[in-house]
Protein backbone atom coordinates (compact mmCIF):
# COMPACT_ATOMS: atom_id res chain seq x y z
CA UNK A 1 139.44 147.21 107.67
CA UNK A 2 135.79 147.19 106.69
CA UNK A 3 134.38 144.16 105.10
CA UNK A 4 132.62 143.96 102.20
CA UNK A 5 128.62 143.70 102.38
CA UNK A 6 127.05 141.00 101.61
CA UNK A 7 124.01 139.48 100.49
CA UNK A 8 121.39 137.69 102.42
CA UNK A 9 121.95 134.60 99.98
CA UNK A 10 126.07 134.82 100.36
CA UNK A 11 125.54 134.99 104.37
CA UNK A 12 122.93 131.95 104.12
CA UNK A 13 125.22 129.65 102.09
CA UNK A 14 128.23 130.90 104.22
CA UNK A 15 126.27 129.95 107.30
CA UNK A 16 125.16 126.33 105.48
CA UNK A 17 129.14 125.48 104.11
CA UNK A 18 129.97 125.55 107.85
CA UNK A 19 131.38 122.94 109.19
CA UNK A 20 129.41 123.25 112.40
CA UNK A 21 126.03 125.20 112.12
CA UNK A 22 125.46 124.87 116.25
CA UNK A 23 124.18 127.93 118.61
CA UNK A 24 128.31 129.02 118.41
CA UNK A 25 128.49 129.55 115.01
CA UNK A 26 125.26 130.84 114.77
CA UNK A 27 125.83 133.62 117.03
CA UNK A 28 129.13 134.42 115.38
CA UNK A 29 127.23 134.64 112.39
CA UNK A 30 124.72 137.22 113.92
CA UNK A 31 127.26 139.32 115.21
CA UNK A 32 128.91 139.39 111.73
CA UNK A 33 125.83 139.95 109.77
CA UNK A 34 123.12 141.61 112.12
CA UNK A 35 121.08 143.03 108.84
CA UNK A 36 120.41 139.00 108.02
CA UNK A 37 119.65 138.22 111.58
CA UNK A 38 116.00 137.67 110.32
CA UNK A 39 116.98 135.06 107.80
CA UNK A 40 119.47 133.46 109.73
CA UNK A 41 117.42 132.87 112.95
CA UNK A 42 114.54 131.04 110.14
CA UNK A 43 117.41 128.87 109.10
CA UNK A 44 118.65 127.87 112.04
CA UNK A 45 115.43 127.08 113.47
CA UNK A 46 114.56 125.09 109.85
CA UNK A 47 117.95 122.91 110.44
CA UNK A 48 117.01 122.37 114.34
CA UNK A 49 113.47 121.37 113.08
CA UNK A 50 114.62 118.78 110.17
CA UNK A 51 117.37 117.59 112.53
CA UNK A 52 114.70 116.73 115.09
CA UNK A 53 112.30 115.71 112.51
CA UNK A 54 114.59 113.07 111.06
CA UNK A 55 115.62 111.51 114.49
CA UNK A 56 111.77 111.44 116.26
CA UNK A 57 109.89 108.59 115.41
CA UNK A 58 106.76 109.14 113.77
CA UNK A 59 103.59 109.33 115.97
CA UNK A 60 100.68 106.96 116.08
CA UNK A 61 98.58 109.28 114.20
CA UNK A 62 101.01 109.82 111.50
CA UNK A 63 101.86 105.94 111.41
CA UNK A 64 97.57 105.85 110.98
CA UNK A 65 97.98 108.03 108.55
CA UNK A 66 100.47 106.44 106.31
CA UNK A 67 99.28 103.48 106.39
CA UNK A 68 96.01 104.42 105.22
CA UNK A 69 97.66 106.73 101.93
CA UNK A 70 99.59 103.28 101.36
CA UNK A 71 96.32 101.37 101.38
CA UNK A 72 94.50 103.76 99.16
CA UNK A 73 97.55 103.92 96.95
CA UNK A 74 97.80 100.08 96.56
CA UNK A 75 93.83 99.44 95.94
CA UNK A 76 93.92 102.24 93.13
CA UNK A 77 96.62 100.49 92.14
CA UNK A 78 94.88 97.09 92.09
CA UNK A 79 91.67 98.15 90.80
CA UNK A 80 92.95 100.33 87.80
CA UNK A 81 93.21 99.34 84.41
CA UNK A 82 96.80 101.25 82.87
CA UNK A 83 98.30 100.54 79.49
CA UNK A 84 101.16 98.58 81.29
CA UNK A 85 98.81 95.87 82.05
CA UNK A 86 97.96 94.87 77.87
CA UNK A 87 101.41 92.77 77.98
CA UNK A 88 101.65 90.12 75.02
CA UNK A 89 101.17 87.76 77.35
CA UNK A 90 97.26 89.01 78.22
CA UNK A 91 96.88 90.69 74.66
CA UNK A 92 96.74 86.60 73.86
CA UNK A 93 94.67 86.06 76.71
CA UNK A 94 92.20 88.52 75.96
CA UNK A 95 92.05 87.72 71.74
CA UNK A 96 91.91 83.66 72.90
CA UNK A 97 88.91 84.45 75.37
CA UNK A 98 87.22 86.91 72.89
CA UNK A 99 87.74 84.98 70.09
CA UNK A 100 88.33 87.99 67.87
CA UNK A 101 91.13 88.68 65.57
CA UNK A 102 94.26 90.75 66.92
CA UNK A 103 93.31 94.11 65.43
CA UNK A 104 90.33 94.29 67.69
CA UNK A 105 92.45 93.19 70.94
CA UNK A 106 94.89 96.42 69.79
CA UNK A 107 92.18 98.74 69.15
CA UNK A 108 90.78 97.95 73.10
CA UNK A 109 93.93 98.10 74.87
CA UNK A 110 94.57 101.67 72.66
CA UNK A 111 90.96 102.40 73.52
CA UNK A 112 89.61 103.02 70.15
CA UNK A 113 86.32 102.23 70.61
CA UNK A 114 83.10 103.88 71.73
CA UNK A 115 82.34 102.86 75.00
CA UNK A 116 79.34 102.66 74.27
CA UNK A 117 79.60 100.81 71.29
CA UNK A 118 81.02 97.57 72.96
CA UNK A 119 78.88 94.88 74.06
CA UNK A 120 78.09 93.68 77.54
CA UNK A 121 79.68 90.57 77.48
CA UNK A 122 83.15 91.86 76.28
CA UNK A 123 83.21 94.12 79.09
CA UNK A 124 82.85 91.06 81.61
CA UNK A 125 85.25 88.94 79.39
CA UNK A 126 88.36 91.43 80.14
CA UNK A 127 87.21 91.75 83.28
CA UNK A 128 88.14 88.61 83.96
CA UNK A 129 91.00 88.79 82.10
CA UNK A 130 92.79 91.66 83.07
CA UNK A 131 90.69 90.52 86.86
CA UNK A 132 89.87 93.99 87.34
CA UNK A 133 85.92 95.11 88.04
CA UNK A 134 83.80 95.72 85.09
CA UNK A 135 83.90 99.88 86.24
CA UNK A 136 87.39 99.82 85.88
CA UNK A 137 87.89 98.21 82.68
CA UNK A 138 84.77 100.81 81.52
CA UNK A 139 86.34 103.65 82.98
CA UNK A 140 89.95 102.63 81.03
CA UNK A 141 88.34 102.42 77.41
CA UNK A 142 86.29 105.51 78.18
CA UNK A 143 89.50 107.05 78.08
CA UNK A 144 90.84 109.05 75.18
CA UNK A 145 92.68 106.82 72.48
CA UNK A 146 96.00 106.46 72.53
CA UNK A 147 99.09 104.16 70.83
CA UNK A 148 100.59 101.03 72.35
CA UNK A 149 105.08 102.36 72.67
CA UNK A 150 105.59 99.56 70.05
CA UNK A 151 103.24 100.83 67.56
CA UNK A 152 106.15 103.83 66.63
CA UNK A 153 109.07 101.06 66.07
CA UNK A 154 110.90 102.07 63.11
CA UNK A 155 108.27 104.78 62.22
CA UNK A 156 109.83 107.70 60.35
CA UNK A 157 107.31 109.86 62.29
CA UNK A 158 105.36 109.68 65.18
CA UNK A 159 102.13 108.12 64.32
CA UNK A 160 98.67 110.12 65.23
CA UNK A 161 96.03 108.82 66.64
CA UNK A 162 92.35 110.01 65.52
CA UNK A 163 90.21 111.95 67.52
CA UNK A 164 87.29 110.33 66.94
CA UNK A 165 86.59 107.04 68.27
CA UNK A 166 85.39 103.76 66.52
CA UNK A 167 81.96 101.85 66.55
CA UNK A 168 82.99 98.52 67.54
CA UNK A 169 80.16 97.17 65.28
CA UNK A 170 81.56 98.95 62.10
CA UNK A 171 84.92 97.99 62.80
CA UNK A 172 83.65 94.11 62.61
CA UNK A 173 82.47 94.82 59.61
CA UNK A 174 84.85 96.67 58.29
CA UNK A 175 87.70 93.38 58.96
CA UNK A 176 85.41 91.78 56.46
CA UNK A 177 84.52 89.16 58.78
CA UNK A 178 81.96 86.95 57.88
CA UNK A 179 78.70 87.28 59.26
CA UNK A 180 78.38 84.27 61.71
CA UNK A 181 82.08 85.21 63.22
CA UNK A 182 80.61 89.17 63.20
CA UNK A 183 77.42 87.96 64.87
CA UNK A 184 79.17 86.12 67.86
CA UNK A 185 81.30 88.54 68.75
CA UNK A 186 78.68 91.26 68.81
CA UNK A 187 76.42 89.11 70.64
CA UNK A 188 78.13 86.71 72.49
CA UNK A 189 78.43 83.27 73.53
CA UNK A 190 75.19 81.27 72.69
């Protein structure tokens, strides 16, 4: 009785539902299926590989090099300013140390802003706060805008967010602030 011919892929996941995929059954399995011997040899030799691989300790070199991904991947992490870090918590850090009403606090941590429209000294004020370096925080609010999660509670659509970004100074007015409070926050402590 002839059997039926079958694919490389039905011989492969034969071979893998085995219970034992050792040099035995792989040479029953060649026998059996010489036109996959190509495919089956690759497997074998990928299971014999991982099965090593996942029993050999890893060498000095690759311990090196771990170690060093992990350290690059914790002091991005440390140095970075994400969204995750404007909690409520340092929102009311940041508007207490700015001194600035809360819309201006939301419009930094969404990055509304020019840049290049913010003053020097509220750069190095949520640096401190958020204790990140001065490039970081820069390098967050150059960013494109974007909306805080919360700011789509109960919306019947997801807001947008426009392209174009605000001058910080215009804004200020804009709040109507008066002009002392407008002043200090533009230039600073005294």
């Amino acid at each position: 009785m002839t059997r039926p011919a079958l694919s490389e892929d039905q011989v492969i996941e034969a071979f893998l539902l085995e219970d034992a995929t050792d040099s035995r059954t792989l040479s029953l399995y060649l026998e059996r299926y010489p036109d996959h011997a190509e495919a089956l040899l690759d497997l074998a030799h990928d299971i014999a590989f991982t099965e090593f691989s996942r029993h050999a300790p890893p060498s000095s070199d690759e311990d090196d090099l771990i170690a060093k991904g992990w350290a690059t991947i914790q002091s991005a992490e440390r140095t970075a300013v994400t969204a995750a870090d404007w909690t409520g918590a340092m929102m009311g850090k940041v508007q207490a140390a700015v001194g600035a009403p809360m819309p201006v606090v939301m419009n930094l941590r969404d990055r509304r802003f020019k840049r290049d429209s913010l003053p020097p000294h509220l750069l190095d004020v949520l640096s401190q706060c958020l204790e990140r370096t001065k490039e970081a925080v820069a390098e967050y609010l150059e960013q494109p805008a974007g909306l805080a999660k919360a700011a789509a509670y109960k919306a019947s659509q997801a807001p947008q967010v426009a392209a174009e970004k605000l001058d910080y100074a215009d804004f200020l007015r804009d709040l109507g602030l008066p002009e002392e409070e407008r002043r200090r926050l533009l230039d600073g402590p005294a």
